[in-house]
N, C-alpha and C. Protein backbone atom coordinates (compact mmCIF):
# COMPACT_ATOMS: atom_id res chain seq x y z
N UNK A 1 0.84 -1.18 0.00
CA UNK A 1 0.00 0.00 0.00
C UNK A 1 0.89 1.24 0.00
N UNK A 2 0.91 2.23 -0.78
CA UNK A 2 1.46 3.34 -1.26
C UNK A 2 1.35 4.19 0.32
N UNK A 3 2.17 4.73 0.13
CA UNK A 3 2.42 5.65 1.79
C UNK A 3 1.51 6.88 1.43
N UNK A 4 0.42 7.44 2.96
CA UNK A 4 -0.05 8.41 2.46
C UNK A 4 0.86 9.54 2.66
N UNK A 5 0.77 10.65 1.72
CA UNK A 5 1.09 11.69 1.73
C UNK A 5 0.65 12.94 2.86
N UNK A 6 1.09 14.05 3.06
CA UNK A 6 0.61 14.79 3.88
C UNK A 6 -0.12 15.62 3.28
N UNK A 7 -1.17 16.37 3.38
CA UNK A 7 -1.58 17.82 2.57
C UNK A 7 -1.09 18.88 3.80
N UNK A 8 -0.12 20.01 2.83
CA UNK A 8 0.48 21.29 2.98
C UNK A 8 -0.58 22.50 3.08
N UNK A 9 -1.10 22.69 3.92
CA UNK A 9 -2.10 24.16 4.15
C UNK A 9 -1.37 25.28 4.37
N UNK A 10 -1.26 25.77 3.79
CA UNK A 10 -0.59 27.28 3.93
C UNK A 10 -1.84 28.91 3.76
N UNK A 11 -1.74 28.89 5.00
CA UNK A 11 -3.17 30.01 5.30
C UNK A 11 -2.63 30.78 6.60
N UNK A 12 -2.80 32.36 6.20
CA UNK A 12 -2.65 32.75 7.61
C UNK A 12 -3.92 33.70 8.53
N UNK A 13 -5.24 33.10 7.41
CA UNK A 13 -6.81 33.70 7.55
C UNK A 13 -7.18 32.54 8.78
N UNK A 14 -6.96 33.02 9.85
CA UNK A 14 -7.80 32.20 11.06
C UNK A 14 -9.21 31.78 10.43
N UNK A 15 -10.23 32.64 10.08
CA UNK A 15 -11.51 32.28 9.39
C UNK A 15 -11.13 30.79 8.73
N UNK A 16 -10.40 31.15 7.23
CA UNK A 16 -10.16 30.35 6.49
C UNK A 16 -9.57 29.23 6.60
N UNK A 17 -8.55 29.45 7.65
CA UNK A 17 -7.72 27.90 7.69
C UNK A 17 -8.88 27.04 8.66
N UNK A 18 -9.84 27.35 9.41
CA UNK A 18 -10.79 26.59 9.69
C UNK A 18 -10.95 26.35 9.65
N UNK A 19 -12.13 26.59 8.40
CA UNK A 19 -13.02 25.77 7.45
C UNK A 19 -12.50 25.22 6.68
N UNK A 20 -10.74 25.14 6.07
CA UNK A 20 -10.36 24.67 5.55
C UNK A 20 -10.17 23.34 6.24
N UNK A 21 -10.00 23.64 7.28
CA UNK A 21 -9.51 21.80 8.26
C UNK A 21 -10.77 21.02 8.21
N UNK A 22 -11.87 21.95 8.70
CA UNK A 22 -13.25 21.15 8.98
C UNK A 22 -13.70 20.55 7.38
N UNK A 23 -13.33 21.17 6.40
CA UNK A 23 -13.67 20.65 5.03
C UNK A 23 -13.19 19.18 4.84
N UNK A 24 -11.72 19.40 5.17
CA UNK A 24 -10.86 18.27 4.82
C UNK A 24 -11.26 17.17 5.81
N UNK A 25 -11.33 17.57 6.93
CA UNK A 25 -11.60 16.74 7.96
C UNK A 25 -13.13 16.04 7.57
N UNK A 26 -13.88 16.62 7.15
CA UNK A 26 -15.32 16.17 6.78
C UNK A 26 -15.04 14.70 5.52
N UNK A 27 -14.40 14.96 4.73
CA UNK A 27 -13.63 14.57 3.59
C UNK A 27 -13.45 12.95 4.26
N UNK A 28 -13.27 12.97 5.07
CA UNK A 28 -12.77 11.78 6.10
C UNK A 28 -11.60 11.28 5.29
N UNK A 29 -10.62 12.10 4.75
CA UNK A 29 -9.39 11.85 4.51
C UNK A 29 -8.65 11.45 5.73
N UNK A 30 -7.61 10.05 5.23
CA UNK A 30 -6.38 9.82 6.38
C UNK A 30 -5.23 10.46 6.10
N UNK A 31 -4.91 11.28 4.95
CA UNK A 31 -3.83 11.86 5.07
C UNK A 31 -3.59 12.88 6.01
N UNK A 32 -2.37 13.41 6.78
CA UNK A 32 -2.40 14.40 7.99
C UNK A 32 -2.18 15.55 7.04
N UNK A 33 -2.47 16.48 7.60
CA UNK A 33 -2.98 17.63 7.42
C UNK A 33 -1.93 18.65 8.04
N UNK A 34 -0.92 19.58 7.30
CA UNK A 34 0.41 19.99 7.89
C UNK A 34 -0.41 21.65 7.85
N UNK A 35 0.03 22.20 8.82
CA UNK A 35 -0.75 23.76 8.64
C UNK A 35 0.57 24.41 9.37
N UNK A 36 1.20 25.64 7.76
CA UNK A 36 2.18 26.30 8.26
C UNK A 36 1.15 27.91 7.90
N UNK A 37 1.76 29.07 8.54
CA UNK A 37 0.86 30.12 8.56
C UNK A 37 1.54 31.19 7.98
N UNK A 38 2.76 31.34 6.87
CA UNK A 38 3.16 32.11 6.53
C UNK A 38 4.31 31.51 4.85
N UNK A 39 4.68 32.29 4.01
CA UNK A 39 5.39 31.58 2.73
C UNK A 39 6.78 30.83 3.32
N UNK A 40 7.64 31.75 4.23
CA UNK A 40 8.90 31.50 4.93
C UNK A 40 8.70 29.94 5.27
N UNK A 41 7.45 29.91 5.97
CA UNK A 41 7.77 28.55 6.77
C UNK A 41 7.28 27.17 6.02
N UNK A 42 6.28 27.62 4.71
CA UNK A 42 6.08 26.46 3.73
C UNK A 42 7.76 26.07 3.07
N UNK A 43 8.13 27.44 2.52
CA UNK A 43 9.46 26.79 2.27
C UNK A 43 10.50 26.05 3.36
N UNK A 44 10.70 26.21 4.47
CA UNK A 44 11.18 25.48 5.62
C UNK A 44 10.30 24.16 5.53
N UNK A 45 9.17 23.95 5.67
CA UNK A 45 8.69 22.79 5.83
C UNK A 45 8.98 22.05 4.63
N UNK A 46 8.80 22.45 2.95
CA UNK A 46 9.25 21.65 1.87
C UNK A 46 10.77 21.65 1.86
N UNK A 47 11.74 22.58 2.40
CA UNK A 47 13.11 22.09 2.26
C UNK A 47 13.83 21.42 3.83
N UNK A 48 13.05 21.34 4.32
CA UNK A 48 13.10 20.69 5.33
C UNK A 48 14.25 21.04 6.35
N UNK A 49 13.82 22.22 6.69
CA UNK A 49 14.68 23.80 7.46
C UNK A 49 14.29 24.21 8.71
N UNK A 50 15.01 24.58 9.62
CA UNK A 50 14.45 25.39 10.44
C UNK A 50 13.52 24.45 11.98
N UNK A 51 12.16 24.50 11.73
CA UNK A 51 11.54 23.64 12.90
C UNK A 51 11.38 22.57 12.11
N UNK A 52 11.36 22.34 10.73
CA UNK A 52 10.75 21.29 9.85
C UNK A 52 11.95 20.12 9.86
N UNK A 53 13.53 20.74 10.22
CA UNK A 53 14.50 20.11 9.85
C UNK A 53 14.16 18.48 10.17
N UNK A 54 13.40 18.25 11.18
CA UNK A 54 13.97 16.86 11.56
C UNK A 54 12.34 16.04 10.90
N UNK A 55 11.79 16.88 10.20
CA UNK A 55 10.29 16.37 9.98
C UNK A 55 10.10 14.54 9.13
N UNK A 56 9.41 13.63 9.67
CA UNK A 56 9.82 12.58 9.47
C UNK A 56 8.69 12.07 8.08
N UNK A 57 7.94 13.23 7.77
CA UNK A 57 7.08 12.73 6.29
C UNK A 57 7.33 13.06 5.05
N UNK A 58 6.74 12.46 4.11
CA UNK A 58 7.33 12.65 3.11
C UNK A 58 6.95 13.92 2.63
N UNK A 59 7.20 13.99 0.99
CA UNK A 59 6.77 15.62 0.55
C UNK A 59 5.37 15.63 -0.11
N UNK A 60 4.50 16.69 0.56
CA UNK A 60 3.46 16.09 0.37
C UNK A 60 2.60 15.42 -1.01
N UNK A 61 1.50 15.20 -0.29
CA UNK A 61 0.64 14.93 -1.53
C UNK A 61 -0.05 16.27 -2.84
N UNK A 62 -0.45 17.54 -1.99
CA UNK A 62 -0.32 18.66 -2.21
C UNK A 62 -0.11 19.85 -1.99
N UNK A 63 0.12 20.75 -2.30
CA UNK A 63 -0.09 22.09 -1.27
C UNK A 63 -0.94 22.91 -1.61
N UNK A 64 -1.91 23.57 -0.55
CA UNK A 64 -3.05 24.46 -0.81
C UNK A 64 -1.93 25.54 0.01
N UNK A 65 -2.17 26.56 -1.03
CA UNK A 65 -1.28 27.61 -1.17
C UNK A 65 -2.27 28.91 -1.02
N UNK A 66 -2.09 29.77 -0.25
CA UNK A 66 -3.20 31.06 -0.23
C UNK A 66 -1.93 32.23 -0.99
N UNK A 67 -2.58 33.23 -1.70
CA UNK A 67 -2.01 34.16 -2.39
C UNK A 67 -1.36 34.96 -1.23
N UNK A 68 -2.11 35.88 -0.65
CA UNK A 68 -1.19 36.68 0.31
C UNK A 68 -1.02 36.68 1.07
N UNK A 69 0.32 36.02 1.67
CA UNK A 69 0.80 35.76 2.83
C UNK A 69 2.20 36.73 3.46
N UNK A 70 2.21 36.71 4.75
CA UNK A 70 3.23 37.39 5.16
C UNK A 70 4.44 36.99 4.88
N UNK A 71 5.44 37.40 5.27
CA UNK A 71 7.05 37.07 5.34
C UNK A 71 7.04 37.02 3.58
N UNK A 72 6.52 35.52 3.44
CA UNK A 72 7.07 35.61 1.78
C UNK A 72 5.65 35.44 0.77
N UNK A 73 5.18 36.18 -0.19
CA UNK A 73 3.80 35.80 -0.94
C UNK A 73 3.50 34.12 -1.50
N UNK A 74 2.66 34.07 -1.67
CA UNK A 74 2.23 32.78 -2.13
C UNK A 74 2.54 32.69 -3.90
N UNK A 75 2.92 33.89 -4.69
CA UNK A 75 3.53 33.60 -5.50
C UNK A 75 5.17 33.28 -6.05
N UNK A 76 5.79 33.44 -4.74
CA UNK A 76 7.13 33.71 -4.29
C UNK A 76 7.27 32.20 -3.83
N UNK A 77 6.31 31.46 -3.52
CA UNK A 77 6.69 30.39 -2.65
C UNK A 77 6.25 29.08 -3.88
N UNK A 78 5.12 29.92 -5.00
CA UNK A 78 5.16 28.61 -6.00
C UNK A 78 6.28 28.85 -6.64
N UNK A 79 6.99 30.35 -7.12
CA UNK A 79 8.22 30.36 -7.61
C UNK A 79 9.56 29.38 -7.49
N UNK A 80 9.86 29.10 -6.06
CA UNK A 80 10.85 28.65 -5.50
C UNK A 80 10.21 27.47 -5.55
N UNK A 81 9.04 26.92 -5.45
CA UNK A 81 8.88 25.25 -5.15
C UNK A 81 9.17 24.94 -6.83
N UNK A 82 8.49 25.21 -7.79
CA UNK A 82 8.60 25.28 -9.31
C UNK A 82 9.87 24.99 -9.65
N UNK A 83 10.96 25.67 -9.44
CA UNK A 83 12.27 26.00 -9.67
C UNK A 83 13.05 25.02 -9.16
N UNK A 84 12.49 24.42 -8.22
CA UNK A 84 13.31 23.00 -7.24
C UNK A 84 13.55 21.75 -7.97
N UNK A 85 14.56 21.49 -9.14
CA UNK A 85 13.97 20.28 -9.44
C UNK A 85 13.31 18.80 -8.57
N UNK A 86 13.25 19.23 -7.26
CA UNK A 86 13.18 18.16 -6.58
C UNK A 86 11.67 17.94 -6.05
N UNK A 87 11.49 19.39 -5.89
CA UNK A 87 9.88 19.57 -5.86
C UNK A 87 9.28 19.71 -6.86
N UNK A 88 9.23 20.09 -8.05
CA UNK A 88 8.89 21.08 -8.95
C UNK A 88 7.30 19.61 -9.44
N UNK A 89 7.91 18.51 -9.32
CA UNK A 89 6.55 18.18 -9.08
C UNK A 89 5.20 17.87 -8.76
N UNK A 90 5.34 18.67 -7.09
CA UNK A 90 4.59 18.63 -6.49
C UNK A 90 3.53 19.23 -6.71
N UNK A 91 2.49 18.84 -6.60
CA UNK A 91 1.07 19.59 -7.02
C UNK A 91 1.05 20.98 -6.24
N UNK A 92 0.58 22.21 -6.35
CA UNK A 92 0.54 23.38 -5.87
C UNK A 92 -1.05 23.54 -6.37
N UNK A 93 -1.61 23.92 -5.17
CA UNK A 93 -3.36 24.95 -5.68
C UNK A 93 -2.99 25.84 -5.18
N UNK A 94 -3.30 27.02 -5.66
CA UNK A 94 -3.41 28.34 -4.97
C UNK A 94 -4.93 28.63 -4.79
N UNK A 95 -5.16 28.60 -3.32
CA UNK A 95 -6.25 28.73 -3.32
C UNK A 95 -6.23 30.24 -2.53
N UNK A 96 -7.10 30.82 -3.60
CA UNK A 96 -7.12 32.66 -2.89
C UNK A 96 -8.54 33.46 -3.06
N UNK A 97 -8.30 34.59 -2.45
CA UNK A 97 -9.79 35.24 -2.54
C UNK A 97 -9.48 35.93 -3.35
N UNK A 98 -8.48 36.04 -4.28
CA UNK A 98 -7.86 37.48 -5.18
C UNK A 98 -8.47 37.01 -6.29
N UNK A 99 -9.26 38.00 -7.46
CA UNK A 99 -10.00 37.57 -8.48
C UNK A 99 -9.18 38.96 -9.43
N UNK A 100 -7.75 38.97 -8.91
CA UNK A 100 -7.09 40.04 -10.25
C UNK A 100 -6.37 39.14 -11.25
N UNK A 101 -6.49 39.62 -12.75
CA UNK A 101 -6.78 38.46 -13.61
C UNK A 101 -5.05 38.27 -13.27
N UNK A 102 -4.11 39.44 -13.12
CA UNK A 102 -2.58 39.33 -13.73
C UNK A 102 -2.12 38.39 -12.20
N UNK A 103 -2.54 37.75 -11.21
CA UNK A 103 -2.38 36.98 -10.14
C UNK A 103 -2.88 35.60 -10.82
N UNK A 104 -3.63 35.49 -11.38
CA UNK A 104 -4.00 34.07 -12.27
C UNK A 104 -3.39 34.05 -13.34
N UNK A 105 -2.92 35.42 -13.95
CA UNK A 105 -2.01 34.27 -15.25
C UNK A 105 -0.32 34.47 -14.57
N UNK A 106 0.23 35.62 -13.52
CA UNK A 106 1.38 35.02 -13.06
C UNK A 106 1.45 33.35 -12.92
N UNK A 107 0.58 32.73 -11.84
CA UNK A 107 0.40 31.90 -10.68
C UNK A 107 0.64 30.70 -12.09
N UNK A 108 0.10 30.90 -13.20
CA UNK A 108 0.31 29.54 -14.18
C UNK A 108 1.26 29.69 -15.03
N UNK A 109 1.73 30.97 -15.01
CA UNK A 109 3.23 31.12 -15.73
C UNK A 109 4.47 30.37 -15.02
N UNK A 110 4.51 30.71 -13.72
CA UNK A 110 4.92 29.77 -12.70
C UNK A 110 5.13 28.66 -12.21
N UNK A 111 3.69 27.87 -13.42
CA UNK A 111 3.70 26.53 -13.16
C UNK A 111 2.50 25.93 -11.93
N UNK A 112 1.51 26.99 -11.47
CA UNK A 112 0.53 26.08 -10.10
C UNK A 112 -0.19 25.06 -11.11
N UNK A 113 -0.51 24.20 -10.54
CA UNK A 113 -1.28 23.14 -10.72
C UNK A 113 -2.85 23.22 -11.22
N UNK A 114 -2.91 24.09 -10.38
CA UNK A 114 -4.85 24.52 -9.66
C UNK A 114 -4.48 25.92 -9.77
N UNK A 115 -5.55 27.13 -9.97
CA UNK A 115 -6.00 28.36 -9.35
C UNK A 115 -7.23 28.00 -8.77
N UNK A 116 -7.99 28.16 -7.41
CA UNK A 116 -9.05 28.26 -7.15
C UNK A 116 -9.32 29.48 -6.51
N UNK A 117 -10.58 30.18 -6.53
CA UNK A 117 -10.99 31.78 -6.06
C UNK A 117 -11.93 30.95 -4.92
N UNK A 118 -11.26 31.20 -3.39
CA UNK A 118 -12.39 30.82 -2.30
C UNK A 118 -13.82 31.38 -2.42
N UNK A 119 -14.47 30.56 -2.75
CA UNK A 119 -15.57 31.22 -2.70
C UNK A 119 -16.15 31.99 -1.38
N UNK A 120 -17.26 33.02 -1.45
CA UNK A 120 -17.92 33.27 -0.28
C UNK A 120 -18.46 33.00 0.16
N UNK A 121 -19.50 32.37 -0.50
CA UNK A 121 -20.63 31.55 0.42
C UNK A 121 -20.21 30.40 1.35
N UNK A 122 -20.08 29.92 2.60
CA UNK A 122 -19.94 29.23 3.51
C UNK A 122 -19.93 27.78 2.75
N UNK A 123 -21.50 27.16 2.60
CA UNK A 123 -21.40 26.19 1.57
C UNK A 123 -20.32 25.58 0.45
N UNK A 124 -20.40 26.90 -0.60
CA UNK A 124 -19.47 26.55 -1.51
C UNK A 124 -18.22 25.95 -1.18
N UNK A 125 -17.77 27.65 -0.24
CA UNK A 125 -16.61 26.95 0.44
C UNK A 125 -16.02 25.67 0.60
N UNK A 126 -16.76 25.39 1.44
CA UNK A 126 -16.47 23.90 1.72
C UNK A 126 -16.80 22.80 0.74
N UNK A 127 -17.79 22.88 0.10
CA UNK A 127 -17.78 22.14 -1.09
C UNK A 127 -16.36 22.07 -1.79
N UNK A 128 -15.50 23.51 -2.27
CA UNK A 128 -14.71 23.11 -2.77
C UNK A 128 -13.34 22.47 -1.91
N UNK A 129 -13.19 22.97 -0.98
CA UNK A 129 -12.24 22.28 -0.57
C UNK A 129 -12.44 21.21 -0.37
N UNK A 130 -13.49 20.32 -0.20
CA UNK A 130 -13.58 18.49 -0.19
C UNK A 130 -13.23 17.98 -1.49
N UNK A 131 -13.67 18.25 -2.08
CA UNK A 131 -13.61 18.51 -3.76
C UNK A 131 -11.94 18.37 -3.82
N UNK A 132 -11.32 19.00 -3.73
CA UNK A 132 -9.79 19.58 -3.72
C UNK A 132 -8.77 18.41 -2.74
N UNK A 133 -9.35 18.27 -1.65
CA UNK A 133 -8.87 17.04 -1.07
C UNK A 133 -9.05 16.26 -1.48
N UNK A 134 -9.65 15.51 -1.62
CA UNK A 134 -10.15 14.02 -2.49
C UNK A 134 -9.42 13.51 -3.64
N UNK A 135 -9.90 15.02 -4.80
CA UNK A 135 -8.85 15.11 -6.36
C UNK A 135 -7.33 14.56 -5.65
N UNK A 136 -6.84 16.02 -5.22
CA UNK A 136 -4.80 15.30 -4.77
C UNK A 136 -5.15 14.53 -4.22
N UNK A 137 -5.64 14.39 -3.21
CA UNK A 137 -5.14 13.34 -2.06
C UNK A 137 -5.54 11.87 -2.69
N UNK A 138 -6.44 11.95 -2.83
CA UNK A 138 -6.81 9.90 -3.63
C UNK A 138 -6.81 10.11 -4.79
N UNK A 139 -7.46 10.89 -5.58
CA UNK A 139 -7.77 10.48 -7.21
C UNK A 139 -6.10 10.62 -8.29
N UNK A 140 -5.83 11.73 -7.67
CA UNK A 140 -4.88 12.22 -8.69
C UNK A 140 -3.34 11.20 -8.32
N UNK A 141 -2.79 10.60 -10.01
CA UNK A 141 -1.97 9.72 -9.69
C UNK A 141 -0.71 10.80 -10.25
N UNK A 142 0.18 10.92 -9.04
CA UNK A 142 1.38 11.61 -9.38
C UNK A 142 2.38 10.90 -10.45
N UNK A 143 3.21 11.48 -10.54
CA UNK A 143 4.21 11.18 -11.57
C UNK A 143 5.22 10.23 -10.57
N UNK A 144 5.93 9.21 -11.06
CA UNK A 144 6.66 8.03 -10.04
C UNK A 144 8.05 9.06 -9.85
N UNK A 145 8.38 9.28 -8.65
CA UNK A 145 9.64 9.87 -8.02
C UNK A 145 10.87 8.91 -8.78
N UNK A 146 11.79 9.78 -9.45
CA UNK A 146 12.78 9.34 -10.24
C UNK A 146 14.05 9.25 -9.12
N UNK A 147 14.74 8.26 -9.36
CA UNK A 147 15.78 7.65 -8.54
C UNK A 147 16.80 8.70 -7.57
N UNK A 148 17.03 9.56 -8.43
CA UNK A 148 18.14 10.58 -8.37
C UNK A 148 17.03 11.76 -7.22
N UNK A 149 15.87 11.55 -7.12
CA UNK A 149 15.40 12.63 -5.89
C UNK A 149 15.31 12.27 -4.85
C-alpha cells in the first residue's frame, strides 16, 4: 500500500484555515494535514529547514497555497517550489480570494497546478475544498519519483 502523503495548508486567515480543516476533515481523509501560517515557513517545511529540519514525512501529496501571505507571498513560494527540481513536481493549488486576472495568469506562468478563487458563500466553500482534497489526495496519480530525488 502506497504511503499516504501529507496535505500542505498554507493560510494565515484564522476564518479560512478553519473551514479549511473542517472541510478536509469532513472529507474523512487519512492523510495528515500539515498547517504552516506564513510563505517563509512552507518553504522550511518543503526544504526541510528550520523547525521542519527533523520532519519525518514525506513531501506532500499537495499544497493548498493562499495568495497573500506574510514574510514571503504565495507567489514567491510557487516560484521557488517550481524551480526545485526536486519539488517542482509537487502539485501546488493556490487557493485565494484574489480575483485580479494578472495573479491568475502570473500563478500559471509559474507553473501552479490549480487556481481556485475561495468562494464566499460558507457552503461553496467547503464544497470546494472536499472537492480539492479528495482530487490530490486519492484520485490524482502523481508522476513516479525518479531515482536521483
Amino acid at each position: 500500500m502506497p504511503e499516504l502523503k501529507p496535505i500542505l495548508l498554507v493560510e494565515d486567515n484564522p476564518k479560512d484555515l478553519e473551514l479549511t480543516l473542517a472541510a478536509l476533515e469532513q472529507s474523512q481523509l487519512a492523510n495528515e494535514v500539515v498547517v504552516v501560517r506564513d510563505g517563509e515557513e512552507a518553504l522550511d517545511f518543503l526544504n526541510r529547514r528550520g523547525a521542519h529540519e527533523s520532519r519525518n514525512t514525506s513531501d506532500p501529496a499537495v499544497v493548498l497555497l493562499d495568495l497573500k501571505l506574510p514574510k514571503i507571498d504565495g507567489l514567491e513560494v510557487l516560484e521557488k517550489v517550481k524551480a526545485d527540481p526536486r519539488l517542482r513536481q509537487t502539485p501546488v493549488v493556490m487557493l485565494t480570494s484574489s480575483r485580479e486576472e494578472s495573479d491568475l495568469i502570473r500563478s500559471y506562468e509559474l507553473g501552479v497546478n490549480a487556481f481556485v478563487v475561495k468562494p464566499v458563500g460558507f457552503r461553496e466553500f467547503f464544497d470546494a475544498i472536499q472537492d480539492l482534497g479528495v482530487f490530490w489526495a486519492i484520485l490524482n496519480e502523481p508522476p513516479p519519483r525518479r531515482p536521483d530525488q
